[in-house]
C-alpha atoms as a PDB file:
ATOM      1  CA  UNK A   1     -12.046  -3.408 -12.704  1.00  0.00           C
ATOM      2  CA  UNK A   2      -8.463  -1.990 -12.171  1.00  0.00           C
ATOM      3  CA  UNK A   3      -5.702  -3.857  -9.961  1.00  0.00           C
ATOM      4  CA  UNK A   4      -3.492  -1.035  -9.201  1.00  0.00           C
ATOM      5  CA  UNK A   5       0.205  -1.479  -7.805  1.00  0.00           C
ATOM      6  CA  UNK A   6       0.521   0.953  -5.304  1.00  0.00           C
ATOM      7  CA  UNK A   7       3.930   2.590  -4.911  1.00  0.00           C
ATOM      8  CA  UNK A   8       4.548   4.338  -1.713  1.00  0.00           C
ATOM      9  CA  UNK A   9       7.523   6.252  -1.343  1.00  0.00           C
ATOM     10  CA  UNK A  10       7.437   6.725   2.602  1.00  0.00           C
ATOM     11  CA  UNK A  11       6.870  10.240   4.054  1.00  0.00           C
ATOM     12  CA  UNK A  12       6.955  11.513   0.432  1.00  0.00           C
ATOM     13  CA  UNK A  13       5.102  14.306  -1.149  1.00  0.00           C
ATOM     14  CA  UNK A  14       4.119  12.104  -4.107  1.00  0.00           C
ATOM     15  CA  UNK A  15       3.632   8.910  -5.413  1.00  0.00           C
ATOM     16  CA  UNK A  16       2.249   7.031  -8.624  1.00  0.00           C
ATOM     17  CA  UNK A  17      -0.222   4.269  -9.141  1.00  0.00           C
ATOM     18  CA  UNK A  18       0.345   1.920 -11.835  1.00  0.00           C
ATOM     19  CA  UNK A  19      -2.443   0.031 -13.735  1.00  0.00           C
ATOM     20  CA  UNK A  20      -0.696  -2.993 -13.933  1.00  0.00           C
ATOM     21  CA  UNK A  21      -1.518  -6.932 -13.101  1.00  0.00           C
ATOM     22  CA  UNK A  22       0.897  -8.294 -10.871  1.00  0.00           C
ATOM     23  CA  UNK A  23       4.138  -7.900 -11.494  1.00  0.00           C
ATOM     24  CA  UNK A  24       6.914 -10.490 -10.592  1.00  0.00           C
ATOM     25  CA  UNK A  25       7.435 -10.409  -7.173  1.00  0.00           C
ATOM     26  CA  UNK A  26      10.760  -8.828  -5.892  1.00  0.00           C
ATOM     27  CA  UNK A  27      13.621 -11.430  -4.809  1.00  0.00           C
ATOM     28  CA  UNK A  28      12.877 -12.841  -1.525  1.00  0.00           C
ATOM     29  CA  UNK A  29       8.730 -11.848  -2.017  1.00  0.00           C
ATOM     30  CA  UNK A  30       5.545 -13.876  -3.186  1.00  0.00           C
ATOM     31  CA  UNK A  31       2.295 -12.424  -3.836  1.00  0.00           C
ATOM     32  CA  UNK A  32      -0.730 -13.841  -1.590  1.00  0.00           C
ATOM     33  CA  UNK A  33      -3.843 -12.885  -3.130  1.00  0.00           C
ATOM     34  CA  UNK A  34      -6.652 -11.405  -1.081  1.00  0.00           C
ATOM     35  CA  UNK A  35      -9.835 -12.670  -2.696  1.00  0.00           C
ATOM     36  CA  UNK A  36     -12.000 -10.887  -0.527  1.00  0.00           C
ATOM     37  CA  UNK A  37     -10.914  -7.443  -1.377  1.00  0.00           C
ATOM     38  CA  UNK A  38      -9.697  -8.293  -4.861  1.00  0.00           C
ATOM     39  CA  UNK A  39      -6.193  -7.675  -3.968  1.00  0.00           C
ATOM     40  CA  UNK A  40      -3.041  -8.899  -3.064  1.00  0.00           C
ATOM     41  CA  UNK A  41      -0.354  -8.636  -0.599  1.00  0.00           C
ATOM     42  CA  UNK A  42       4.023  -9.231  -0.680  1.00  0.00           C
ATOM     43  CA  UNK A  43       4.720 -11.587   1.802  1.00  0.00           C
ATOM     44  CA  UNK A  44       8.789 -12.048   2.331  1.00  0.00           C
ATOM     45  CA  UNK A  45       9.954 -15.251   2.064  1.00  0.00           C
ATOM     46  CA  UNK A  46       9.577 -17.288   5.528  1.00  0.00           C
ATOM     47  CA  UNK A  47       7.262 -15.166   7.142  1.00  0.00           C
ATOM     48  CA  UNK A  48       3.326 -16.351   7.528  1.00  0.00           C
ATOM     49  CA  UNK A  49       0.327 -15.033   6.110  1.00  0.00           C
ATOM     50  CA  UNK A  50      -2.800 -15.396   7.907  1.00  0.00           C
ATOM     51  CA  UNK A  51      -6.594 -14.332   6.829  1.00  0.00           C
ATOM     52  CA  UNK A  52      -8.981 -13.868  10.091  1.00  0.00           C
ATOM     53  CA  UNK A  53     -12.716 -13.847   9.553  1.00  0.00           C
ATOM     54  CA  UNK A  54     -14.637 -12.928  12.571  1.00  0.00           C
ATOM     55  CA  UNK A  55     -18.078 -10.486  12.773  1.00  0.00           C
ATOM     56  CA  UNK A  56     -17.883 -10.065   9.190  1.00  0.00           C
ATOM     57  CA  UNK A  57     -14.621  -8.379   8.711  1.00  0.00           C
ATOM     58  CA  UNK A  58     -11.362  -9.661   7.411  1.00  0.00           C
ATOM     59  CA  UNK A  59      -8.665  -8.979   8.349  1.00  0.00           C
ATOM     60  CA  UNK A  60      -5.216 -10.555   6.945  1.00  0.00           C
ATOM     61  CA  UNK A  61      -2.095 -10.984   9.057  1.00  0.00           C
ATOM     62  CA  UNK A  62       1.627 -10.777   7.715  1.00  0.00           C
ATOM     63  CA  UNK A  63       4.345 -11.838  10.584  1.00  0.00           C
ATOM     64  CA  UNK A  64       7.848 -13.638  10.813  1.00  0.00           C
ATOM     65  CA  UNK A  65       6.457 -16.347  13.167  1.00  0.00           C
ATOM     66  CA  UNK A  66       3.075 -18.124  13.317  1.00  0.00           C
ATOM     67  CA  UNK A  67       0.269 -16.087  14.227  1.00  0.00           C
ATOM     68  CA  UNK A  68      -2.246 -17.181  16.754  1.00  0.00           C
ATOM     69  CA  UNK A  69      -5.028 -14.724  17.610  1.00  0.00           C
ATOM     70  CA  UNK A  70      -4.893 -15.455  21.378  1.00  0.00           C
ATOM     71  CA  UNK A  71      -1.531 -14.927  21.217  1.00  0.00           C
ATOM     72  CA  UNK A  72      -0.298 -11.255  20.266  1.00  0.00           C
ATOM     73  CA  UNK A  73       2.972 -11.002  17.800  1.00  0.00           C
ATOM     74  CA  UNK A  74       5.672  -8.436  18.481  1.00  0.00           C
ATOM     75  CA  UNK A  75       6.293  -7.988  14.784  1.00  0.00           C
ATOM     76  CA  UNK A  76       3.544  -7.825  12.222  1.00  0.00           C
ATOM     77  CA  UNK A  77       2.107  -6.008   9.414  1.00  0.00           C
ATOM     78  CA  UNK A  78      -2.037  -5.805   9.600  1.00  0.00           C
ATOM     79  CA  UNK A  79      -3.998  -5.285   6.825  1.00  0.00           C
ATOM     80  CA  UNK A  80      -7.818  -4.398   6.650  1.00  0.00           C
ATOM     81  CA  UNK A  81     -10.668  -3.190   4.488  1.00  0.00           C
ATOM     82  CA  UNK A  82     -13.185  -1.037   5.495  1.00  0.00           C
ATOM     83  CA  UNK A  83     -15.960  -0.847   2.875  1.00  0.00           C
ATOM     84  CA  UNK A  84     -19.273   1.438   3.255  1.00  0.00           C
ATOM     85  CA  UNK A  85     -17.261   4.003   5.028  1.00  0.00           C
ATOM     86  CA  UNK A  86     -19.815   6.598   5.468  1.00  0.00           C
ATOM     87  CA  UNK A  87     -22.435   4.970   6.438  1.00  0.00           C
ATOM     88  CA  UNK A  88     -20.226   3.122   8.893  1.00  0.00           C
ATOM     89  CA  UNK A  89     -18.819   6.607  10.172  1.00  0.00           C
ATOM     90  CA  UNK A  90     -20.701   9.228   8.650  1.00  0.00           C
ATOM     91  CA  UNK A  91     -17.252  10.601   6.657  1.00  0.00           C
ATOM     92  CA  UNK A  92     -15.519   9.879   3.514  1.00  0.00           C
ATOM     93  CA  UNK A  93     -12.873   7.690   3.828  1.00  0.00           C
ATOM     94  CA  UNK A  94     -10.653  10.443   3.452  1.00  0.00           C
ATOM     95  CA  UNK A  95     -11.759  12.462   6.139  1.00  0.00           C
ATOM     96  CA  UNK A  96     -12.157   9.487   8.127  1.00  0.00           C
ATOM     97  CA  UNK A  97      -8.253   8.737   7.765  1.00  0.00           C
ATOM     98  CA  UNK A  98      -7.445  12.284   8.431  1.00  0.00           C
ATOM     99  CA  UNK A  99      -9.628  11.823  11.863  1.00  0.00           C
ATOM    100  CA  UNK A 100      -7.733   8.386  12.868  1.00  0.00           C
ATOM    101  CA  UNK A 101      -4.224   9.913  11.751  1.00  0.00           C
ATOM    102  CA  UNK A 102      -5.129  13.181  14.048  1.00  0.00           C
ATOM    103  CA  UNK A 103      -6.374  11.138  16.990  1.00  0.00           C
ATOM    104  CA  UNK A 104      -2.960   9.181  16.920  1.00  0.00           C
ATOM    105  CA  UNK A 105      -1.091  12.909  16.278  1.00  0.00           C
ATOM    106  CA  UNK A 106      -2.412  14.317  19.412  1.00  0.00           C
ATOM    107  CA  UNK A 107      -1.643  11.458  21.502  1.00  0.00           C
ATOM    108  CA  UNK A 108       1.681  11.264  19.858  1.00  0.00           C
ATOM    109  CA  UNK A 109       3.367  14.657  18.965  1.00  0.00           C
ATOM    110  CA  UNK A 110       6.680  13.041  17.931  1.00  0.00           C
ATOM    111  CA  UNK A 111       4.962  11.063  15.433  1.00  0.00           C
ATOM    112  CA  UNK A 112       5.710  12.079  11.993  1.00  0.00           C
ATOM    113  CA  UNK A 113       2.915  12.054   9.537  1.00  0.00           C
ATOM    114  CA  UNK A 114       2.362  12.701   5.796  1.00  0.00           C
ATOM    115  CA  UNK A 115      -0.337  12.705   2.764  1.00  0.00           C
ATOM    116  CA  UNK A 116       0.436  11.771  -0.715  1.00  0.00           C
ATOM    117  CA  UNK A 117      -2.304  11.859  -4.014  1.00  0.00           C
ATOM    118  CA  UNK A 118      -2.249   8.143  -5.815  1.00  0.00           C
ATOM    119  CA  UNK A 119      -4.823   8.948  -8.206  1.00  0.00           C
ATOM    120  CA  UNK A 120      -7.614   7.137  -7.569  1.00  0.00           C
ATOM    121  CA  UNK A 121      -6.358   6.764  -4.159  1.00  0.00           C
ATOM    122  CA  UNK A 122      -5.343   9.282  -1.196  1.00  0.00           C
ATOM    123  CA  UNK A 123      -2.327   7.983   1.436  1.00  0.00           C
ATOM    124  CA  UNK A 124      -2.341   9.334   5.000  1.00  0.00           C
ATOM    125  CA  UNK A 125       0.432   7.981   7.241  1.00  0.00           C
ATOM    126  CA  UNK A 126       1.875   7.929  10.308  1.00  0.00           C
ATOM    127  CA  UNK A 127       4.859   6.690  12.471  1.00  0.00           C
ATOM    128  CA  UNK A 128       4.879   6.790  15.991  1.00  0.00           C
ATOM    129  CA  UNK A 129       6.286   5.183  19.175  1.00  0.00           C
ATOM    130  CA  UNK A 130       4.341   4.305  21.988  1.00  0.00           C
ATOM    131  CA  UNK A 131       5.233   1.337  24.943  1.00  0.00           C
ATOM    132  CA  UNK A 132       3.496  -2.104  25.061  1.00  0.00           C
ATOM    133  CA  UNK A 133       3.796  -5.078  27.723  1.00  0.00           C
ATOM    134  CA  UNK A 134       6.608  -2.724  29.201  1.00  0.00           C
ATOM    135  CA  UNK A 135       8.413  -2.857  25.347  1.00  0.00           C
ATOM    136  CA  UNK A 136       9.354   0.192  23.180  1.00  0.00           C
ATOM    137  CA  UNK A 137       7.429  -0.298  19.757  1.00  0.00           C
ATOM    138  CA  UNK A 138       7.401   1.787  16.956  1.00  0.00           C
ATOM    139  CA  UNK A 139       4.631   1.892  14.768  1.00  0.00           C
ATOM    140  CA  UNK A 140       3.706   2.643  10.937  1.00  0.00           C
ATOM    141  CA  UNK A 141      -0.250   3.150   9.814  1.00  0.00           C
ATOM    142  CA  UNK A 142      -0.795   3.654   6.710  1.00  0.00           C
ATOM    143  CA  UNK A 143      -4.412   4.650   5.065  1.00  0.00           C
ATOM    144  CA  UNK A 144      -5.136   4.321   1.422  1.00  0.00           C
ATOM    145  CA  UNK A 145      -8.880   5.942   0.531  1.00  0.00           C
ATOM    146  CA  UNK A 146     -10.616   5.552  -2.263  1.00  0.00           C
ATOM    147  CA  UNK A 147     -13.560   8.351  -1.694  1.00  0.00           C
ATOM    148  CA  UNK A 148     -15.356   7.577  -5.076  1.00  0.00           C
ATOM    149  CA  UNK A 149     -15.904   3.699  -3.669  1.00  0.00           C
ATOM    150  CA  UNK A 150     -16.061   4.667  -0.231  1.00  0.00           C
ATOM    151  CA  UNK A 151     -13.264   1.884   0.703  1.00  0.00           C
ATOM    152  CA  UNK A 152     -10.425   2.583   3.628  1.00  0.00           C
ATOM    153  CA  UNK A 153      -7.666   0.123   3.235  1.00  0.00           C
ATOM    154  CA  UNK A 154      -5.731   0.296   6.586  1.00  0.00           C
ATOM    155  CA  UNK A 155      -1.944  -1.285   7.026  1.00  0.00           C
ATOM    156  CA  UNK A 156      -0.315  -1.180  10.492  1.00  0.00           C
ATOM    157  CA  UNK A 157       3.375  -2.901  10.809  1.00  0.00           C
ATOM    158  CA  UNK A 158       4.882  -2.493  14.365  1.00  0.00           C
ATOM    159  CA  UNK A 159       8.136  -3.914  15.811  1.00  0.00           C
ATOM    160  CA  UNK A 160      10.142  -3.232  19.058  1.00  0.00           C
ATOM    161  CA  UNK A 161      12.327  -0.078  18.098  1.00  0.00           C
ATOM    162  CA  UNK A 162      15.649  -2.432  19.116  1.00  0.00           C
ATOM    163  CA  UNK A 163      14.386  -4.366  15.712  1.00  0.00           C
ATOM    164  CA  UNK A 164      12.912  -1.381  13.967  1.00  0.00           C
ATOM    165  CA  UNK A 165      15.558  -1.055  11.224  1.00  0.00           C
ATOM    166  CA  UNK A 166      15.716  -4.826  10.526  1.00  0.00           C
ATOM    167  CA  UNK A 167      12.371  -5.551  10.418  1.00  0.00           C
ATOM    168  CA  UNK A 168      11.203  -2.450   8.453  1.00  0.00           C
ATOM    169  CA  UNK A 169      13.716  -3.396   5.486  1.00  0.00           C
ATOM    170  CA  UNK A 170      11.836  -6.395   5.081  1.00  0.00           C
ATOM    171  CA  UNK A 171       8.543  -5.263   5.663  1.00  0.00           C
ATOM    172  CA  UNK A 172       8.801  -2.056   3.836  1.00  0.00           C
ATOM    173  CA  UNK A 173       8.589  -3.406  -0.079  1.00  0.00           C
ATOM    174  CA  UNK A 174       5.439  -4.884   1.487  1.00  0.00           C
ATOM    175  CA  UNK A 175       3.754  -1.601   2.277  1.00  0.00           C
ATOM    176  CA  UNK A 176       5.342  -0.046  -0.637  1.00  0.00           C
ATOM    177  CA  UNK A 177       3.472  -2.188  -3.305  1.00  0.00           C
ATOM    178  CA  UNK A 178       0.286  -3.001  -2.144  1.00  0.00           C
ATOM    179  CA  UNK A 179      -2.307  -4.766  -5.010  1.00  0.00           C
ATOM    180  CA  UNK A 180      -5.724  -3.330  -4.660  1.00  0.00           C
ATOM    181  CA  UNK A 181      -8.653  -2.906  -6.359  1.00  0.00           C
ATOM    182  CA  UNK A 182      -9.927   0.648  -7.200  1.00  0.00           C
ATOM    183  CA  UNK A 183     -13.362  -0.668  -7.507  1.00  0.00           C
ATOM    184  CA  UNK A 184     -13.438  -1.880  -4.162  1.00  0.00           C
END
């Protein structure tokens, strides 16, 4: 088993995957490990990490205030693991990210989209605005496949767009240098 560092240049051509065990966190960032997925997540300093469990799936929760799940957050960064992704969908996880990433794309031609090889791994991303509760939010989902394990890791981060650039300098390390597992 491999932890790799992920480092995600955003909307970049490439990218490179270090096999590395965790590194230091950066200033203002602590690791939370993942144990479920073998992984591990920055969290900035101040902000809450939640892990959900519900059906089966877990799901793990990054967000400047508490999070409750009957109460929705306005800023957050969602991270998930789909496992068994053909037989769940009947695709590689690849083509299974290309499918979400078009169905956002075609309900969404502003958004801006990319691909990027990380060894192992294969990014597909996407940024997009879109209105909730009567709020401009912009968006960022991120997929990281792993077709030889059949594993989708999925990040989401939104934020209103008034606190786009604020929020997305802090949250941005975070989806830049994710710890997983590329036997997962």
């Amino acid at each position: 088993m491999k932890r790799f560092v992920l480092t995600l240049p955003l909307l970049a051509l490439s990218s490179m995957a270090l096999a590395l065990d965790l590194p230091a966190p950066p200033r203002g960032y602590s690791w939370q490990e993942c144990p479920d997925v073998k992984g591990a997540l920055l969290v900035p300093d101040g902000w809450h990490f939640r892990r959900l469990e519900a059906e089966g799936k877990v799901a793990y929760f990054i967000t400047p205030e508490p999070f409750e799940p009957s109460r929705p957050f306005d800023v957050g960064l969602t991270f998930n693991v789909v496992q068994e992704v053909p037989q769940k969908v009947g695709k590689d996880p690849s083509g299974f990210a290309r499918q979400l990433i078009g169905t956002i794309t075609s309900s969404y031609p502003k958004a801006r989209t990319w691909e990027t090889d990380l060894g192992s791994f294969r990014g597909y991303g996407v940024i997009y605005q879109t209105s909730k509760e009567a709020a401009e939010v912009q968006l960022y989902k991120m997929v990281v496949t792993n077709d030889e394990t059949g594993t989708a890791f999925l990040v989401s981060f939104e934020a209103p767009v008034a606190e786009w650039e604020r929020r997305w300098a802090t949250i941005e390390p975070v989806v830049k240098q994710l710890a997983i597992d590329d036997e997962i």
